[in-house]
N, C-alpha and C. Protein backbone atom coordinates (compact mmCIF):
# COMPACT_ATOMS: atom_id res chain seq x y z
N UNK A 1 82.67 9.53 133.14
CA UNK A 1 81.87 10.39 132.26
C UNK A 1 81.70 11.78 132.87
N UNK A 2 81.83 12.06 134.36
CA UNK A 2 80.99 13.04 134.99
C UNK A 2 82.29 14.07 135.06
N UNK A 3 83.21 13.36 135.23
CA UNK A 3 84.96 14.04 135.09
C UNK A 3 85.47 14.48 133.49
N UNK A 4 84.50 13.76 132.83
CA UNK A 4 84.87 14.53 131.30
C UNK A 4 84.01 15.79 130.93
N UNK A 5 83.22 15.33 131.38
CA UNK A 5 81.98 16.95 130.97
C UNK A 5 82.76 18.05 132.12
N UNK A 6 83.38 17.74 133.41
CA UNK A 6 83.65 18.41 134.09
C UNK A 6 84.95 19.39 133.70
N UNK A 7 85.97 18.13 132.83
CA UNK A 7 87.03 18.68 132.08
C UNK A 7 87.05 19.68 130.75
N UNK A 8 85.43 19.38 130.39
CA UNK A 8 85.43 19.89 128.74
C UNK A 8 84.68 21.64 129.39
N UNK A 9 84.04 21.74 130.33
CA UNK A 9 83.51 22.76 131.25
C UNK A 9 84.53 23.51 131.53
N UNK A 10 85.89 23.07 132.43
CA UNK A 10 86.68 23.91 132.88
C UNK A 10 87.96 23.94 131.29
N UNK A 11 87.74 23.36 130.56
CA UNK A 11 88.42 23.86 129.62
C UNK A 11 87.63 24.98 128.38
N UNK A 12 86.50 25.05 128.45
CA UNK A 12 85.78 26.22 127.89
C UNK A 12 85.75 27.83 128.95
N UNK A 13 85.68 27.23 130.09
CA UNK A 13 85.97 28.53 131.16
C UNK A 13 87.47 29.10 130.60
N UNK A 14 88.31 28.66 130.84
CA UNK A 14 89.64 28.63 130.16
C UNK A 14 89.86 29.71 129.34
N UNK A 15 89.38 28.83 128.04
CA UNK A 15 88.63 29.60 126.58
C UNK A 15 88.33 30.93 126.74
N UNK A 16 87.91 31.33 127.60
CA UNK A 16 86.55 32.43 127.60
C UNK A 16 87.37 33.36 128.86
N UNK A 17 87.95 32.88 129.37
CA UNK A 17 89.04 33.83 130.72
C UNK A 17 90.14 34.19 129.85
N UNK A 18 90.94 33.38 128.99
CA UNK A 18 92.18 33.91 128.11
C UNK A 18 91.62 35.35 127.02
N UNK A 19 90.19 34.74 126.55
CA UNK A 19 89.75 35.69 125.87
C UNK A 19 89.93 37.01 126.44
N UNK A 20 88.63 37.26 127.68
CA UNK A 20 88.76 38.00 128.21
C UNK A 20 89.75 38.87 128.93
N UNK A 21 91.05 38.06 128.86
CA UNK A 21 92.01 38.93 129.87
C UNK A 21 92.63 39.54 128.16
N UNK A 22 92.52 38.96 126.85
CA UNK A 22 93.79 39.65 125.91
C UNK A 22 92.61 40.71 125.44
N UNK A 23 91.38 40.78 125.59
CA UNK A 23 90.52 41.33 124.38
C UNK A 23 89.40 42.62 125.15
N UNK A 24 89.73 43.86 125.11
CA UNK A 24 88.68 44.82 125.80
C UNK A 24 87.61 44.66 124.75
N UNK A 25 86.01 44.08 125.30
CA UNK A 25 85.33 44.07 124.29
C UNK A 25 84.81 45.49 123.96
N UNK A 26 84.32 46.35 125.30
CA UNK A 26 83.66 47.65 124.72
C UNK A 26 84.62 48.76 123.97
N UNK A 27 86.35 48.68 124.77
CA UNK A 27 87.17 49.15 123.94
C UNK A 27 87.14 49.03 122.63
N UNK A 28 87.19 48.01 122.35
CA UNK A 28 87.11 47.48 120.62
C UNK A 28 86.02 47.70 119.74
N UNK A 29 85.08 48.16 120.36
CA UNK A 29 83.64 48.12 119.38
C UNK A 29 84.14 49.62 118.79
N UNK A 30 84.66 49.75 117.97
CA UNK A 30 85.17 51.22 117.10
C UNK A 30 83.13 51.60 116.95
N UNK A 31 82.76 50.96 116.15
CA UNK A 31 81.38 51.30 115.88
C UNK A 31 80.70 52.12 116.72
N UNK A 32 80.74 51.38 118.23
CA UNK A 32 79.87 51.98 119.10
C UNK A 32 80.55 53.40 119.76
N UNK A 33 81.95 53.14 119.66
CA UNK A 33 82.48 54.43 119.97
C UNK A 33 82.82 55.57 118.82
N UNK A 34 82.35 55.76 117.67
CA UNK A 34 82.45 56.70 116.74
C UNK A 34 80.98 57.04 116.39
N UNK A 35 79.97 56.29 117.26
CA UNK A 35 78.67 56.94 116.38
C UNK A 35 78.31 57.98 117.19
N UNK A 36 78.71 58.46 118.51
CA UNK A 36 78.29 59.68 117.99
C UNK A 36 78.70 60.64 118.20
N UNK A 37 80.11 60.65 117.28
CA UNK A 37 81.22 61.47 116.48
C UNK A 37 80.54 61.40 114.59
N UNK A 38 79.95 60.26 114.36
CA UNK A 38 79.31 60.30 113.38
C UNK A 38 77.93 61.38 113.10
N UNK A 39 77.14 60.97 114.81
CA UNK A 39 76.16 61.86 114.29
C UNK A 39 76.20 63.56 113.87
N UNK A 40 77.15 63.70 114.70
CA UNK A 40 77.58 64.92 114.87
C UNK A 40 78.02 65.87 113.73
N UNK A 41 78.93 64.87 113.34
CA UNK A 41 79.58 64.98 111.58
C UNK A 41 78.81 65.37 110.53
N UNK A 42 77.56 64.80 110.69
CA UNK A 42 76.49 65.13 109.56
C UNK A 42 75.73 66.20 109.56
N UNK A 43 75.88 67.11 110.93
CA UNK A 43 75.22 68.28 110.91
C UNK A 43 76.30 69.15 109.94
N UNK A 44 77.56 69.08 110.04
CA UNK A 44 78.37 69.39 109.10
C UNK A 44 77.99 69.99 107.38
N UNK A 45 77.77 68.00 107.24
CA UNK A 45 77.15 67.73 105.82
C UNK A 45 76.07 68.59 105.17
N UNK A 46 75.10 68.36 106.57
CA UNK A 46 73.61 69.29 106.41
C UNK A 46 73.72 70.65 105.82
N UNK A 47 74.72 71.45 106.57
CA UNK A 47 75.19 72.86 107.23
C UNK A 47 75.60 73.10 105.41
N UNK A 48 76.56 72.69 105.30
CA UNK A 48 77.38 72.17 103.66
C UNK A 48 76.56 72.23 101.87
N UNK A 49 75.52 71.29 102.50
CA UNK A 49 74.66 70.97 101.49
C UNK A 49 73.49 72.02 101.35
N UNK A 50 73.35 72.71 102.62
CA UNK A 50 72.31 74.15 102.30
C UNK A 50 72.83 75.13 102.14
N UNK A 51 74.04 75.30 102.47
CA UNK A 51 74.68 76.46 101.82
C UNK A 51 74.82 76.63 100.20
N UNK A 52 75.69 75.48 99.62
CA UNK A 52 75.20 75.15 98.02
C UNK A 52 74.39 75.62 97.85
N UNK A 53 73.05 74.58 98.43
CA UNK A 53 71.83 74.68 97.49
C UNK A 53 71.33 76.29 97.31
N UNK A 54 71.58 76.93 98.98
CA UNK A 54 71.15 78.16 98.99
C UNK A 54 71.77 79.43 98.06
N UNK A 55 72.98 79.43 97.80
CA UNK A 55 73.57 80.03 97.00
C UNK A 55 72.91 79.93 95.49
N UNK A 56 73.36 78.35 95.20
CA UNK A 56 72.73 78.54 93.62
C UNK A 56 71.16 78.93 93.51
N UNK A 57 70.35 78.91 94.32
CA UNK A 57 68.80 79.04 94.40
C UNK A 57 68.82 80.64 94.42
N UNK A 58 69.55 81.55 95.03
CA UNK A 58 69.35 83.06 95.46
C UNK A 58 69.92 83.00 94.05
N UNK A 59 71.35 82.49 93.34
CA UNK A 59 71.83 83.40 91.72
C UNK A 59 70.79 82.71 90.81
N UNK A 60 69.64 81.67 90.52
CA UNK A 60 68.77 81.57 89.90
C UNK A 60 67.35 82.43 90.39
N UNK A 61 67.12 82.66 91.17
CA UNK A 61 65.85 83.73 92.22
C UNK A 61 66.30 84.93 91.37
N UNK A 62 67.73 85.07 91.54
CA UNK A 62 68.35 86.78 90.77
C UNK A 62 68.01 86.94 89.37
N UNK A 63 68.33 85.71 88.55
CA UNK A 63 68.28 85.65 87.59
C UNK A 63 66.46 86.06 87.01
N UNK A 64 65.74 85.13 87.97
CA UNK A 64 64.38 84.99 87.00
C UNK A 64 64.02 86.24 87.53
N UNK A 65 63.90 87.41 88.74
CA UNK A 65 63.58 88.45 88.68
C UNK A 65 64.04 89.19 87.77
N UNK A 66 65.16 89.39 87.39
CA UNK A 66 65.85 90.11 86.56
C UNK A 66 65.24 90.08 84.78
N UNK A 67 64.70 88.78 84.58
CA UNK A 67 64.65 88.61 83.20
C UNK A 67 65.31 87.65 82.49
N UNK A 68 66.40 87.39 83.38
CA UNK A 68 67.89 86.37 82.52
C UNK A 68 67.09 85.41 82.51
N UNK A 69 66.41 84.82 82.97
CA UNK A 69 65.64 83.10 83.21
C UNK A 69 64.41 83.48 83.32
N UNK A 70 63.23 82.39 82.10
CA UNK A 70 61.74 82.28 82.64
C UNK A 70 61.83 81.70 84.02
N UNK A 71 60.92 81.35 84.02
CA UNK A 71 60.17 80.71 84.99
C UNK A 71 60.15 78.98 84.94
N UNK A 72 60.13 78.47 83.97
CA UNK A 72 60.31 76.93 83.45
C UNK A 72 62.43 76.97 83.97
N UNK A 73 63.00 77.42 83.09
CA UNK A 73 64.33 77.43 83.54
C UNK A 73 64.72 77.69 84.69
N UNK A 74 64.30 78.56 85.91
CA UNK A 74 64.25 78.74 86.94
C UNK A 74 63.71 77.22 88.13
N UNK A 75 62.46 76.56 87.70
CA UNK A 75 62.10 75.71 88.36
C UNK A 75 62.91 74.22 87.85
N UNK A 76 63.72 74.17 86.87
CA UNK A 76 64.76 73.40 86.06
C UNK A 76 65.84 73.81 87.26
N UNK A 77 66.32 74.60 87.45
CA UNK A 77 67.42 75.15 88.26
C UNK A 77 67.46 75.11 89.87
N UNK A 78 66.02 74.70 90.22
CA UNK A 78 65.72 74.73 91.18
C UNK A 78 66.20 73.17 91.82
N UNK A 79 65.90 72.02 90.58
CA UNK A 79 65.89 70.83 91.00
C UNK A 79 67.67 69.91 90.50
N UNK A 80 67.94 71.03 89.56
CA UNK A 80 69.54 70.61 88.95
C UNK A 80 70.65 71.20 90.41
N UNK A 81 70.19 71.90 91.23
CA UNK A 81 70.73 72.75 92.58
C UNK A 81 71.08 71.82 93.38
N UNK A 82 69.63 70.23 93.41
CA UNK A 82 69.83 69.59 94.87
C UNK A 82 71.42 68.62 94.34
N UNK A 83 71.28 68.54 93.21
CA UNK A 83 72.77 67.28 92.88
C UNK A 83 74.37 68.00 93.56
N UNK A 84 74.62 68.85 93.09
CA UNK A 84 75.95 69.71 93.78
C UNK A 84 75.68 69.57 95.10
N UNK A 85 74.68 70.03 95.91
CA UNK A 85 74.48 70.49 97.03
C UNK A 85 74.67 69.22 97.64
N UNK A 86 74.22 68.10 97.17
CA UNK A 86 74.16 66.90 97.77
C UNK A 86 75.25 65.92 98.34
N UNK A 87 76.38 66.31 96.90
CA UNK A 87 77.29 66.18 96.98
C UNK A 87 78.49 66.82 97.59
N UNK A 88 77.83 67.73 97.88
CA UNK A 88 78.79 68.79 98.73
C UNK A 88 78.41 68.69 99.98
N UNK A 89 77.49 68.14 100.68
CA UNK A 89 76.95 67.78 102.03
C UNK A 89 77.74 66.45 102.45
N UNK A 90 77.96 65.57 101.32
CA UNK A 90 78.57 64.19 101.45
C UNK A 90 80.15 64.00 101.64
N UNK A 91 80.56 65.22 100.79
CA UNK A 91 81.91 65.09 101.00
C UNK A 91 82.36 65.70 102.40
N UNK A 92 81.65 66.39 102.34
CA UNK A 92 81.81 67.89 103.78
C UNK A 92 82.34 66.50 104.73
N UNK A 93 80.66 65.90 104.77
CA UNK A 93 80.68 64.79 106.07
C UNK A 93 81.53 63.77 106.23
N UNK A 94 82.05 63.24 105.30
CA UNK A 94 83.17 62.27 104.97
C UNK A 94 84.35 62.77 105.57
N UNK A 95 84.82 64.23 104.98
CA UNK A 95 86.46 65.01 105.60
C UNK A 95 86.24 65.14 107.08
N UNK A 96 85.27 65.86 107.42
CA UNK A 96 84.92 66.40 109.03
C UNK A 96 85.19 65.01 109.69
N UNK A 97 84.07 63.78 109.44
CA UNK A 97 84.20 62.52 110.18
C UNK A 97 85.14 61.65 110.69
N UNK A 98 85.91 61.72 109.26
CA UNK A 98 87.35 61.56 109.16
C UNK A 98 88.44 61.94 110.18
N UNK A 99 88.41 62.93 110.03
CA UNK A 99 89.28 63.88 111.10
C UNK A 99 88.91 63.71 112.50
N UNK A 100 87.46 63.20 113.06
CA UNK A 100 86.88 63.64 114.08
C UNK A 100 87.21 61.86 114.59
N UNK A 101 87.04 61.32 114.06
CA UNK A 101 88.09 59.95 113.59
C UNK A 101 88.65 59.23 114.08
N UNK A 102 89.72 59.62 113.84
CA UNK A 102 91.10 59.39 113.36
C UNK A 102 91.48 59.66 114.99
N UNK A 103 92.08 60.01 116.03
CA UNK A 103 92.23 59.64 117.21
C UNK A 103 91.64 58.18 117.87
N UNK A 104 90.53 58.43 117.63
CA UNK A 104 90.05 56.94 117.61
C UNK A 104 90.12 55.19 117.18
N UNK A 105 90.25 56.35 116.02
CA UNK A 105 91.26 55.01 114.93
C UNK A 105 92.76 54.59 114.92
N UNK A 106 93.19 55.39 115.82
CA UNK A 106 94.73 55.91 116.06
C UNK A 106 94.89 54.47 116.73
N UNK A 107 93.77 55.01 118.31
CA UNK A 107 94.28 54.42 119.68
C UNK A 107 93.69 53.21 119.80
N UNK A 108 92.31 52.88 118.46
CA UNK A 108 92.05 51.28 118.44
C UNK A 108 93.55 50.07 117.88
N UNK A 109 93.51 51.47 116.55
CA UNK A 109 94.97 50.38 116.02
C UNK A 109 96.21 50.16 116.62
N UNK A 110 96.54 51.12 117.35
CA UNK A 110 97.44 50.68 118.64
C UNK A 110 96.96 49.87 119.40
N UNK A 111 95.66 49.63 120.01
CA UNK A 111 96.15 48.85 120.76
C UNK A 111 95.40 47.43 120.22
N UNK A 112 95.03 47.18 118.61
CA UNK A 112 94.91 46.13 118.32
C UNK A 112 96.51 45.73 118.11
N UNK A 113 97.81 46.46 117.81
CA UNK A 113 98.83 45.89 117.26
C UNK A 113 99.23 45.23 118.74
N UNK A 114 98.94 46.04 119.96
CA UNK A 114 99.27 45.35 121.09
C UNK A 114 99.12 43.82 121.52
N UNK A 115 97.79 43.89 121.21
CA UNK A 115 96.83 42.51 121.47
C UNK A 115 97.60 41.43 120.26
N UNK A 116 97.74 41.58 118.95
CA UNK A 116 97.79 40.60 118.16
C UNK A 116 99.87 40.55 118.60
N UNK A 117 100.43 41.31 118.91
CA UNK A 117 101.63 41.28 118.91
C UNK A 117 102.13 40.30 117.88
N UNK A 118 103.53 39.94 117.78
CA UNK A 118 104.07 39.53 116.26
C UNK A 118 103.68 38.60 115.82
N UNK A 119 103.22 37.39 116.35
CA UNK A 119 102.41 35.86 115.66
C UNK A 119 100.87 36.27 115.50
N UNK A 120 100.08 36.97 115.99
CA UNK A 120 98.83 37.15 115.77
C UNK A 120 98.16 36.63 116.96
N UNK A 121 97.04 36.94 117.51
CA UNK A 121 96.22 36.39 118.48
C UNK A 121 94.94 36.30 118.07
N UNK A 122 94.03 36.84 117.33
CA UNK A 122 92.69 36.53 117.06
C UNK A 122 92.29 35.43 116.48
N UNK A 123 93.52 35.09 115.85
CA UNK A 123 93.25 33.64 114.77
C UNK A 123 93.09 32.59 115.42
N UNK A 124 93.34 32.57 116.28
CA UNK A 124 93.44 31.23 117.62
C UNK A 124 92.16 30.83 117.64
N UNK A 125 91.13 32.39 117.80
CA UNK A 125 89.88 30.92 117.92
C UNK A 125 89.12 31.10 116.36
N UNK A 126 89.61 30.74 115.30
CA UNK A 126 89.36 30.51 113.93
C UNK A 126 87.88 29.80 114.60
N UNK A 127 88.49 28.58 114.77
CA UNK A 127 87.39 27.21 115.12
C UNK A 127 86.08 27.32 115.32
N UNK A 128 86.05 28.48 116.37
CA UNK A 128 84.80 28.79 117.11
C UNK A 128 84.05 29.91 116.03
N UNK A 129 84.58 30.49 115.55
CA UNK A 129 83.79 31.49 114.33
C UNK A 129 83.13 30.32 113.22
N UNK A 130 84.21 29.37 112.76
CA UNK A 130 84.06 27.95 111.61
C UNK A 130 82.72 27.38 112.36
N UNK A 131 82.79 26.89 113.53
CA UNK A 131 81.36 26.45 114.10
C UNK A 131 79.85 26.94 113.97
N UNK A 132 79.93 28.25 114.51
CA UNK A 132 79.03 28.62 114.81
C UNK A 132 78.59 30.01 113.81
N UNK A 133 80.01 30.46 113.14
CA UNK A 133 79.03 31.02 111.87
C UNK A 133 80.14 31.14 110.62
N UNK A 134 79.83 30.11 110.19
CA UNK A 134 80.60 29.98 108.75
C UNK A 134 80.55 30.80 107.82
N UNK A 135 79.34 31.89 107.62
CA UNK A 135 79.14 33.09 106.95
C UNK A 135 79.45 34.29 107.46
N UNK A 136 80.08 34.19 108.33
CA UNK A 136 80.40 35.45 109.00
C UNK A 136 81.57 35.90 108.07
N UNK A 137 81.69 36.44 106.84
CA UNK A 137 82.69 36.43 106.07
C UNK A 137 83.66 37.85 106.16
N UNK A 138 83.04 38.95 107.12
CA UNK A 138 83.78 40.00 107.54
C UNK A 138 84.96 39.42 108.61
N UNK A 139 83.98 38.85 109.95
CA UNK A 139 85.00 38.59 110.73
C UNK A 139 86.20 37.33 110.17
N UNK A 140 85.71 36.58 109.60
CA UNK A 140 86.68 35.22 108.64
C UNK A 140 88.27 36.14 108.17
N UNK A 141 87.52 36.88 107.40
CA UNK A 141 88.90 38.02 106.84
C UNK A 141 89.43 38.68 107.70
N UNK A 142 89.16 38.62 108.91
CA UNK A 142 90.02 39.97 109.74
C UNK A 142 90.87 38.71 110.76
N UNK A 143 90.40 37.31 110.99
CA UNK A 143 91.06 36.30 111.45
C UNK A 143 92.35 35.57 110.68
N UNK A 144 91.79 36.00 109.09
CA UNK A 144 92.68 35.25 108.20
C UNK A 144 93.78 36.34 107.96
N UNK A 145 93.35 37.37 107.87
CA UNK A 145 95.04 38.68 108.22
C UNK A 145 95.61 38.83 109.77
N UNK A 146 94.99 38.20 110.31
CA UNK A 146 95.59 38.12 111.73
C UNK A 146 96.85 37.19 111.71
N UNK A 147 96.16 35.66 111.15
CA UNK A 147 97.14 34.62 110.68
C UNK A 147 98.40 34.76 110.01
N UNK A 148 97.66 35.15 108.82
CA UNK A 148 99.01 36.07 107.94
C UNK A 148 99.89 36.66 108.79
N UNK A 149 99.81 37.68 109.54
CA UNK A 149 100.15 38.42 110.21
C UNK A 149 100.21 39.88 109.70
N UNK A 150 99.38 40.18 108.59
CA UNK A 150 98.77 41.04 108.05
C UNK A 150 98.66 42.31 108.55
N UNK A 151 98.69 42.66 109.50
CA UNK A 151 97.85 43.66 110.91
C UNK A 151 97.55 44.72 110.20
N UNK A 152 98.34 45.66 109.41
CA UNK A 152 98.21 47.07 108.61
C UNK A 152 96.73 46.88 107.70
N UNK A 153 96.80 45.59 107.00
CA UNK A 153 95.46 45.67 106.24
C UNK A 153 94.11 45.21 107.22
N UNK A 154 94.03 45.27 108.45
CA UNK A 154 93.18 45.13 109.41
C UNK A 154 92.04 46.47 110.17
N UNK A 155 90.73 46.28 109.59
CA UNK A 155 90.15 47.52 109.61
C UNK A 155 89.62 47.26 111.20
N UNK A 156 90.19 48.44 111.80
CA UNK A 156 89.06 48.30 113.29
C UNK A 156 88.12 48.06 113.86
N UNK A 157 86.98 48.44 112.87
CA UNK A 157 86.15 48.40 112.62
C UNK A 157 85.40 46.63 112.33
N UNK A 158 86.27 46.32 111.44
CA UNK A 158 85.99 44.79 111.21
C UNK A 158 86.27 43.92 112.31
N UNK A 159 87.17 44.64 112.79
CA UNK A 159 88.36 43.84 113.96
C UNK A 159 87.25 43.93 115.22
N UNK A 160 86.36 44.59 115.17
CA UNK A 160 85.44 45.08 116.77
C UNK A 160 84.33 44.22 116.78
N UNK A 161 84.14 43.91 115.35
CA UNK A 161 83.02 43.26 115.16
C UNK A 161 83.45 41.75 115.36
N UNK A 162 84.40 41.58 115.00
CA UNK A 162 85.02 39.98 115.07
C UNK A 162 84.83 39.56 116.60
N UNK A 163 85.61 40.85 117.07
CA UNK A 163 86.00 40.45 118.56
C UNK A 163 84.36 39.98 119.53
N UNK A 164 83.52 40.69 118.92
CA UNK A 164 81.74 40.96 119.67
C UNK A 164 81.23 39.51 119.17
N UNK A 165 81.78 39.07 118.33
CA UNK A 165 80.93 37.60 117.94
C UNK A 165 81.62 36.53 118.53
N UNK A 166 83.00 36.58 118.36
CA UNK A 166 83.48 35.57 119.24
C UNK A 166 82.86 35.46 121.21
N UNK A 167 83.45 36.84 121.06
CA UNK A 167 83.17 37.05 122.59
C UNK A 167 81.20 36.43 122.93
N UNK A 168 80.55 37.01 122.18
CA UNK A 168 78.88 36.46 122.09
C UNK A 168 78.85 34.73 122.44
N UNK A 169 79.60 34.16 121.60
CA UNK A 169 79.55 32.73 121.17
C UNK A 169 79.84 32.50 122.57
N UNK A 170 81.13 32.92 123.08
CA UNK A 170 81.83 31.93 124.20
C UNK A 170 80.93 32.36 125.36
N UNK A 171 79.93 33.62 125.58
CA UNK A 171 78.93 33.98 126.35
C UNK A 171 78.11 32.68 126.64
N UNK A 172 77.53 32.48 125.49
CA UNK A 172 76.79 31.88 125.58
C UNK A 172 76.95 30.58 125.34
N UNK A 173 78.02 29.31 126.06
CA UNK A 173 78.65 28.47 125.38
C UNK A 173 77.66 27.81 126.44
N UNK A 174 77.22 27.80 127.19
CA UNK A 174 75.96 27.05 128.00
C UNK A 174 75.30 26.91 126.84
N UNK A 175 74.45 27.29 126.41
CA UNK A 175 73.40 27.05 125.63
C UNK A 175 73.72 27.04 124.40
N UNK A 176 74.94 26.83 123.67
CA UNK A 176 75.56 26.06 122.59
C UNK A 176 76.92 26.09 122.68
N UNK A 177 77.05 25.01 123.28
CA UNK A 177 78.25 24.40 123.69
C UNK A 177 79.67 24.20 122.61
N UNK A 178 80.47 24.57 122.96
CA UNK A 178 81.59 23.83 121.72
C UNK A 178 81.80 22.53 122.14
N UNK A 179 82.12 22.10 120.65
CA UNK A 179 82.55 21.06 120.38
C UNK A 179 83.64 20.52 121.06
N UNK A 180 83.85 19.27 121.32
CA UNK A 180 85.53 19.04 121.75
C UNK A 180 86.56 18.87 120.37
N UNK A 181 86.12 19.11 119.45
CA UNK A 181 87.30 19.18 118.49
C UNK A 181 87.46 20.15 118.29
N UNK A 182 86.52 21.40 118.23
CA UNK A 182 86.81 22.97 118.28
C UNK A 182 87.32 23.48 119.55
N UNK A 183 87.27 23.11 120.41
CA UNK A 183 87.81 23.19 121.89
C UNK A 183 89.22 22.98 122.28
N UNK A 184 89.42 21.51 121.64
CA UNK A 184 90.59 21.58 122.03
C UNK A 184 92.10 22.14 120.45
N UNK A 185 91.02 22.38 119.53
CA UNK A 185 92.14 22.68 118.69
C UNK A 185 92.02 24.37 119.02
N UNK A 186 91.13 25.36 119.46
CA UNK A 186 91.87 26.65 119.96
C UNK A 186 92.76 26.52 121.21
N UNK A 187 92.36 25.63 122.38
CA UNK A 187 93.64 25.41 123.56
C UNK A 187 94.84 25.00 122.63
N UNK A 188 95.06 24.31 121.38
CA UNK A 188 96.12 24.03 121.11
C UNK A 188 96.97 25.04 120.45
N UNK A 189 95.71 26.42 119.88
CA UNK A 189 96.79 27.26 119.37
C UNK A 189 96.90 28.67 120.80
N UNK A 190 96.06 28.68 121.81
CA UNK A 190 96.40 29.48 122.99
C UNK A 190 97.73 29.02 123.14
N UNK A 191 98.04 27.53 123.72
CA UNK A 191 99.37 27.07 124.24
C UNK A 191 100.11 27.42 123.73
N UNK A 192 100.32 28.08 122.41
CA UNK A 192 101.89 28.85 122.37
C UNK A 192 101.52 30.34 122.31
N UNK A 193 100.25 31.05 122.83
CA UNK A 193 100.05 32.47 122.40
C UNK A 193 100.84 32.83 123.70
N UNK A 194 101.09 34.47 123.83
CA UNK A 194 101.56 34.98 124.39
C UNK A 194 100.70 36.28 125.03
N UNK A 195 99.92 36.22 125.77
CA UNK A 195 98.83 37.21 126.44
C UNK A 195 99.22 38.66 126.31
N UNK A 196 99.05 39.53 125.50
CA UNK A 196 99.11 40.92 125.41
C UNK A 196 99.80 41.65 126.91
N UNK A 197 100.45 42.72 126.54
CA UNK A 197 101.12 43.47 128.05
C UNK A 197 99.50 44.21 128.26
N UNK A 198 99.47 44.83 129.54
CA UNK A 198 98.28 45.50 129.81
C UNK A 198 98.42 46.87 129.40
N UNK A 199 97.64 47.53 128.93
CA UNK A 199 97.49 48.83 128.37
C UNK A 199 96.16 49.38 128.93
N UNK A 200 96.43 50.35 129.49
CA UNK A 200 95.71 51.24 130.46
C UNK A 200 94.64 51.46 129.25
N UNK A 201 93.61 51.52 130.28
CA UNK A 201 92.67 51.87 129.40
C UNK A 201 92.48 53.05 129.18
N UNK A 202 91.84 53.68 127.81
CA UNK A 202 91.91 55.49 127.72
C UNK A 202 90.39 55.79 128.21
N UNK A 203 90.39 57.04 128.27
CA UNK A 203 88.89 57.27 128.88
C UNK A 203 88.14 57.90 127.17
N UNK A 204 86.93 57.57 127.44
CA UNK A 204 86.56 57.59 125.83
C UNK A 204 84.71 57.76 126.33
């Protein structure tokens, strides 16, 4: 008995060392590394959306001094101003973000195509996501295009988050242990994976 718990132990270490050698977790968190390229982006938006507003507010200001507009049409104009402007703050932030981006998104999706190389690698531990969170229905889809072998329709983003829950689970496999049928059916799909080449890490 004391040699089986000992076996089901060093075969979850296993688990959790293969992980770790194919999968950079902080590399992969796209999230944590674009927010704040995000925050940044929105001063953009801000910058964007008061210029609008400020423009149309000075040619209605012109107007009601002038005579062209009461005063009722003027304070009408005042509040029909924030919709454009709003929208023009949103898009601003969207293109800028985008762009500010996209290197990021470049060098995650490279080196997720690295990691999954041509059979896929994330799908392997399906099992352990099926266990321990069956609603996890973002990461489910980014495992089930892994399978496929899908990779192009694979958002980084989704893909970072997958990687942070698995990686969480097998953290903490002391204090909820896998199963031996979930255990040994990811060792059964490791045994034919093929461990990613190493790719230098970028500085970020």
């Amino acid at each position: 008995m004391a040699e089986k718990k000992k076996n089901r132990r060093q075969a979850k270490k296993e688990i959790f060392g293969h992980f770790e050698r194919c999968f950079d977790v902080p590399r992969l968190d796209y999230e944590k590394r674009v927010k704040p390229i995000r925050n940044k982006t929105k001063l953009a938006g801000v910058l964007a959306a008061g210029i609008v507003y400020g423009i149309g507010f000075s040619i209605g200001l012109f107007g009601w001094q002038s005579g062209a507009v009461d005063v009722t049409m003027f304070s009408k104009l005042v509040w029909i101003m924030m919709v454009p402007a709003t929208v023009a703050g949103f898009v601003t932030w969207m293109i800028v973000s985008n762009r500010r981006e996209y290197p990021v998104r470049k060098e995650v999706n490279d080196y997720i195509d690295t990691i999954e190389g041509p059979e896929g690698m994330i799908w392997r531990y399906a099992p352990i996501l099926s266990e321990f969170r069956p609603n996890d229905h973002v990461s489910k889809r980014v495992l089930q295009r892994s399978q496929d072998k899908n990779f192009t329709k694979i958002d980084p983003e989704d893909y970072g988050k997958a990687v942070s829950a698995i990686h969480t689970i097998l953290g903490n496999s002391s204090t909820n242990p896998l199963s031996i049928e979930v255990t040994e059916e990811v060792l059964a799909n490791l045994s034919l994976a093929v461990a990613p080449a190493y790719v230098e890490e970028p500085i970020y």
